[in-house]
Each structure stands twice: as C-alpha cells, then as structure tokens.
Protein backbone atom coordinates (compact mmCIF):
# COMPACT_ATOMS: atom_id res chain seq x y z
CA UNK A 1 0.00 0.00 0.00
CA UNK A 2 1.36 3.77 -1.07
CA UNK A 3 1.84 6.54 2.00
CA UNK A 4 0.27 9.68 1.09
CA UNK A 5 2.62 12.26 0.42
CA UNK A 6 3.17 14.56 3.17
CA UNK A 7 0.21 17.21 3.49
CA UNK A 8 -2.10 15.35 1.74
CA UNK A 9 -5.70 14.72 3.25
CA UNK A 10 -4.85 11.12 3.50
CA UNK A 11 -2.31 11.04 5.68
CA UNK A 12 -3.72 13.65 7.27
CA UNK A 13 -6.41 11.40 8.35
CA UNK A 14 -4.36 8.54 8.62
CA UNK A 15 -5.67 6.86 5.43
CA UNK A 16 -3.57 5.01 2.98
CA UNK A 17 -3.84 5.77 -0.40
CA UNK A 18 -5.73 2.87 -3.45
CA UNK A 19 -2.66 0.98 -5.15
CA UNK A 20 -3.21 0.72 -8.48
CA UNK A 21 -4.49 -2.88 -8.32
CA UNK A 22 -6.91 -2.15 -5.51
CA UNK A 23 -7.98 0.77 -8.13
CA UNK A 24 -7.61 -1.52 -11.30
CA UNK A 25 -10.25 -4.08 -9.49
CA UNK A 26 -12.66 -1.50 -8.46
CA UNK A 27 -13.07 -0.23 -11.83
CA UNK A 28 -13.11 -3.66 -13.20
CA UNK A 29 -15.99 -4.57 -10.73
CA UNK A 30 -18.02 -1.23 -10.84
CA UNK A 31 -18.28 -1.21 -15.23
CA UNK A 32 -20.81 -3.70 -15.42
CA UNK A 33 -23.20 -1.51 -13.22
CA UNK A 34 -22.18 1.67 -14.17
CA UNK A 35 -22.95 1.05 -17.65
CA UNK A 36 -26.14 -0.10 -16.80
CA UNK A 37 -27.28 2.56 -14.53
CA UNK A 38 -26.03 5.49 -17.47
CA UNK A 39 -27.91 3.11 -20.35
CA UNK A 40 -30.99 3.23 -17.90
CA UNK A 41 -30.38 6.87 -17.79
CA UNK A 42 -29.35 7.68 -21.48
CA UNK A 43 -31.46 4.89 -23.53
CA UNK A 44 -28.82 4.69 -25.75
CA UNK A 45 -25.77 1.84 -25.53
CA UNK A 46 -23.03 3.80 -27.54
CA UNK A 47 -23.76 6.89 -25.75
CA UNK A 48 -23.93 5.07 -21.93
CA UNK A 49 -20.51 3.32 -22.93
CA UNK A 50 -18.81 6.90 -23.89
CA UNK A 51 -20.21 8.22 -20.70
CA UNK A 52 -19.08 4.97 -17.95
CA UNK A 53 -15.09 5.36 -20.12
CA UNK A 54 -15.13 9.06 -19.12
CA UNK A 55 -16.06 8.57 -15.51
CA UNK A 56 -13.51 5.60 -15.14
CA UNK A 57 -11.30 8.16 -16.67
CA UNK A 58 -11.63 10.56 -15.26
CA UNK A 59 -11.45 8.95 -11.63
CA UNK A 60 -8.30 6.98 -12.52
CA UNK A 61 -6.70 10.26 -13.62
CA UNK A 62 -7.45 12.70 -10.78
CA UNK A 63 -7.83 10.56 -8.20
CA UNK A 64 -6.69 7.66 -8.12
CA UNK A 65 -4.39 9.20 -5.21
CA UNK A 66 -7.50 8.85 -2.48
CA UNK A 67 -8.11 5.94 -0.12
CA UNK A 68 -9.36 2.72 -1.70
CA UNK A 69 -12.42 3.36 0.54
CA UNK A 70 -13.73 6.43 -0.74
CA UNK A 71 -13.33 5.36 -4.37
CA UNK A 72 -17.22 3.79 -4.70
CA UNK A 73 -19.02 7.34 -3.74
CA UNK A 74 -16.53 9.33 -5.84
CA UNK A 75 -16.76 7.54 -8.74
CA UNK A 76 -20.91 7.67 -8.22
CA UNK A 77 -20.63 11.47 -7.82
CA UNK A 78 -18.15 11.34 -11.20
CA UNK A 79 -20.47 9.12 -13.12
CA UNK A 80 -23.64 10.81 -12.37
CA UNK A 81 -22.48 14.16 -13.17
CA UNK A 82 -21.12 12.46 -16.24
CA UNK A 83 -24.60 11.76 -17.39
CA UNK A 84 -25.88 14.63 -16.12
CA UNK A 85 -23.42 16.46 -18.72
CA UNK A 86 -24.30 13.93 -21.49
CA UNK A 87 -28.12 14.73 -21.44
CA UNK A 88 -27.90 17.89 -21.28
CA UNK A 89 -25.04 18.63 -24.13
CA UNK A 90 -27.73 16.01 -25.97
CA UNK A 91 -30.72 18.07 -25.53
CA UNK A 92 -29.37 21.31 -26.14
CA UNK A 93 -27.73 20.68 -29.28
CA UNK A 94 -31.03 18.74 -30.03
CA UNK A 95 -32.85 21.78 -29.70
CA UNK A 96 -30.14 23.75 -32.05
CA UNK A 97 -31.21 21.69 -34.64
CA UNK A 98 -34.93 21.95 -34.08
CA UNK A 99 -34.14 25.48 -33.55
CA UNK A 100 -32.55 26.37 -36.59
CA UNK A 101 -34.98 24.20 -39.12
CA UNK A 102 -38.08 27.03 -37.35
CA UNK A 103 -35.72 29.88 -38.48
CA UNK A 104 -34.59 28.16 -41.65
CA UNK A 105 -37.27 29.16 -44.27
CA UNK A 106 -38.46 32.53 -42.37
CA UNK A 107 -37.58 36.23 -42.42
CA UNK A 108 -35.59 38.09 -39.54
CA UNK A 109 -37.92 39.25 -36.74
CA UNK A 110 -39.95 36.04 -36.32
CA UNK A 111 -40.99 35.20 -32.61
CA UNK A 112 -38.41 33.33 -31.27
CA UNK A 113 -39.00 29.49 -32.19
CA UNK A 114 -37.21 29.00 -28.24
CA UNK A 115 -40.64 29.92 -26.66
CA UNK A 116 -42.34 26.37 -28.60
CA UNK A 117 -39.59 24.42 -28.83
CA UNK A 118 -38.23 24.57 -25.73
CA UNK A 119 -41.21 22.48 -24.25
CA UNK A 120 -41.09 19.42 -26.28
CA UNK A 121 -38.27 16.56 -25.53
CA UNK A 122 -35.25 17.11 -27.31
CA UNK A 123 -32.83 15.22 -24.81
CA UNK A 124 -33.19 12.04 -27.00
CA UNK A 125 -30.99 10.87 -29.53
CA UNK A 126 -31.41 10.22 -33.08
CA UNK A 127 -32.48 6.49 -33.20
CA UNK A 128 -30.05 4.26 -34.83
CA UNK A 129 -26.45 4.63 -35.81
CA UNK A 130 -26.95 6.58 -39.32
CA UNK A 131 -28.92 8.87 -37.65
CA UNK A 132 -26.85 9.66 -34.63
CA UNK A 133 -23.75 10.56 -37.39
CA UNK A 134 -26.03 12.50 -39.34
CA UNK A 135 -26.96 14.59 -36.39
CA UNK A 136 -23.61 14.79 -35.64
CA UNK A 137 -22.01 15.73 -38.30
CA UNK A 138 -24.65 18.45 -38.74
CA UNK A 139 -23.74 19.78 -35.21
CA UNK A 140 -19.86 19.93 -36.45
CA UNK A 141 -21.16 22.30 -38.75
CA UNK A 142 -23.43 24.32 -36.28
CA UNK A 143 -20.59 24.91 -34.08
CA UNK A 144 -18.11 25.56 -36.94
CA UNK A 145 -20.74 27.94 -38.41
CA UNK A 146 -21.36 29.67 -35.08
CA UNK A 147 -17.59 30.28 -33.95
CA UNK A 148 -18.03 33.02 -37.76
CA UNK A 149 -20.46 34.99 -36.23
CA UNK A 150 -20.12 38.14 -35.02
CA UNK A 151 -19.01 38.71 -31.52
CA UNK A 152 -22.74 39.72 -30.22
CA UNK A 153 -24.41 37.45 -32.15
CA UNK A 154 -21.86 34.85 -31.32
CA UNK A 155 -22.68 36.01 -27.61
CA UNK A 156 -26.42 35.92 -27.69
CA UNK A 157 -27.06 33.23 -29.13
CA UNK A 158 -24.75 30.67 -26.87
CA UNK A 159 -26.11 32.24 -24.18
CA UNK A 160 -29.92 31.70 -24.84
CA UNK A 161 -29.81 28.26 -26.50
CA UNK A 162 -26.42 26.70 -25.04
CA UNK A 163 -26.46 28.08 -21.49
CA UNK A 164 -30.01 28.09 -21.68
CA UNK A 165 -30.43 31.49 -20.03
CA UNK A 166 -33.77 33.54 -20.84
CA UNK A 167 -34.30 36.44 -23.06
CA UNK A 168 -34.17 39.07 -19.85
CA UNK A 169 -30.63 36.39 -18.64
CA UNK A 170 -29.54 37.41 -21.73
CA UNK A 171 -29.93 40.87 -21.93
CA UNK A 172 -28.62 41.88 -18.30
CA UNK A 173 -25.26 39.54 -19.19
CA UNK A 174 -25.01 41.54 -22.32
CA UNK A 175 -26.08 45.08 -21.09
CA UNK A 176 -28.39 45.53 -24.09
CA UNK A 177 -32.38 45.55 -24.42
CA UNK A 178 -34.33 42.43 -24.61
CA UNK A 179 -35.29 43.56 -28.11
CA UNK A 180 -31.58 43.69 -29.15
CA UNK A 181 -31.39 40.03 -27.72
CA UNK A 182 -33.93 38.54 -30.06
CA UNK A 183 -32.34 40.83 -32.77
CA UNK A 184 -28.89 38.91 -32.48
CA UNK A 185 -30.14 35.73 -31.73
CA UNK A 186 -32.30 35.97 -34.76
CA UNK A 187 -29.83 37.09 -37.29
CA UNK A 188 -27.62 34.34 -35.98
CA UNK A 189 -29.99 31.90 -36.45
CA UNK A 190 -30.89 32.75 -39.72
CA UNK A 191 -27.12 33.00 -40.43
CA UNK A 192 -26.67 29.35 -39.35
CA UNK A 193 -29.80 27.80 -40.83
CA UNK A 194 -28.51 29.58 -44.65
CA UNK A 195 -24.80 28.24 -43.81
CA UNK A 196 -26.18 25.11 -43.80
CA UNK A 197 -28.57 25.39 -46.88
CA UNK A 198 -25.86 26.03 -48.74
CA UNK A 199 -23.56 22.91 -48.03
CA UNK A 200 -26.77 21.00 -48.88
CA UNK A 201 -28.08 20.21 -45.45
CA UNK A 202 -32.03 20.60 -45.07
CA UNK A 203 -33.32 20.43 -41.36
C-alpha cells in the first residue's frame, strides 16, 4: 500500500492511499453496473458506454491518489455528473437543430422558435447509428458555423440556446435591451440555418 505524500488529506487522516491494483479491481468490478445505470439513464448503448469510459477516466486520472475506501461514492458522484453532462449537451444541441430548421425558411424578426420548442423533448438521440452521425455531423457544422459569427451574435445566441439562459438572462449579461437580444439571436440563427442550406443540409 502507497503513504500519502506529506500534506495530503490522506495522511492527514491517517488513510492510505488505493494501489493501483486495488484501483484496477474496483473499476473492473463497478463497469458492469455503471454502464447499466447510465444506459438506464441515457437509452442509448453507444452513448452510456462513452459516458461509464469518461467517468472511469476521469477517476483513474485525478484521483486515483484517495483511499481505496472512498473510491465507490466518488466515482458515483463522477459518473452521475457524467450523465448529467451527457443529457444535457444532448438536448441542447437537439434543440439547435430543431431550432434552426423554425428559423430556416423565415424572415428576420420572427418570434423566437425558443418559446415552442423549448417544451417538447429534445434530450433524446437520433435512433439508430446513421442517424446519430447524421446529427452529428450536422452539429460539427453548427458549431463551426457559429464560432463566424459576429461577436454579439456569437454572444447571444450561446447564451440563450447553449447556457439556456432567458431572453431578460440574456440581456442583463449583455447590457443591451431584450429587443436587441432577439435581434442577435435571430440574425444568428438565420445566419446558421442559410450556412447550412448552402452545403446542402435541409433540417
């Protein structure tokens, strides 16, 4: 068994650290379950594999250092927040998409399509594997096509449909009107939905 380095919580505690075999056999016996509990949560195999590899990752990189005993409800913390990421990253590009096929045949000053869409489900994936690279290669796109817009647009429109913040969020982060809000996010979208007319994708 490793020593914690001096001034580390372990030792502080007098706790030893997890050897890399005690560490090696946890994550060996925990992947079964984990993967089971994120497909539960994700409905989606591929997705629920990508999501128990990060976790295991991620707790094998950063701390793999802490006592064998405290490995379980770290790696439970690590794995839910993992998911927690995944469905949300899922449902917000989701909604880009569904977002920017509203703007994509309408003129500049619409309602913003946010106000409907944001109701519905949109934290599911595409089924089947075609679809799920179809969706994703049109979300390479999005977020190429977005990181061309200008600054304020650029701004308004991450904030309101990635970090999900409301029109008045938006406004106060921006120090602009609510009008100039939907003005941005508007011209952005129609920016995005044309950008991707013109390489031949129809939403």
């Amino acid at each position: 068994m490793v020593k914690a380095p001096a001034g580390s919580h372990p030792q502080a505690t007098g706790q030893t650290l997890a050897s890399r075999i005690e560490l090696s056999d946890f994550l060996a016996g925990v992947e079964r379950r984990a993967f089971r509990q994120a497909q539960f949560a994700l409905r989606d195999e591929e997705a629920a594999l990508d999501v128990v590899q990060e976790a295991m990752l991620k707790l094998a990189e950063k701390y793999a250092a802490r006592p064998a005993e405290e490995l379980p409800l770290l790696f439970q913390r690590i794995l839910q927040n993992a998911i927690r990421d995944h469905m949300r990253r899922s449902r917000v590009r989701n909604l880009w998409v569904s977002l920017l096929s509203a703007f994509g045949s309408g003129e500049e000053g619409e309602p913003d399509p946010l106000e409907s869409i944001e109701t519905t489900d949109t934290g599911m994936l595409p089924a089947g594997p075609q679809g799920r690279l179809e969706q994703s290669q049109t979300l390479s796109i999005i977020e190429s096509e977005i990181s061309k817009l200008p600054a304020r647009q650029r701004e308004a429109f991450l904030m309101r449909y990635w970090e999900e913040m409301d029109i008045a969020e938006t406004a106060a982060a921006m120090g602009c009107s609510e009008g100039s809000v939907k003005t941005h996010c508007s011209r952005a979208s129609h920016t995005l939905a044309a950008a991707l007319r013109a390489k031949g994708i129809e939403l």
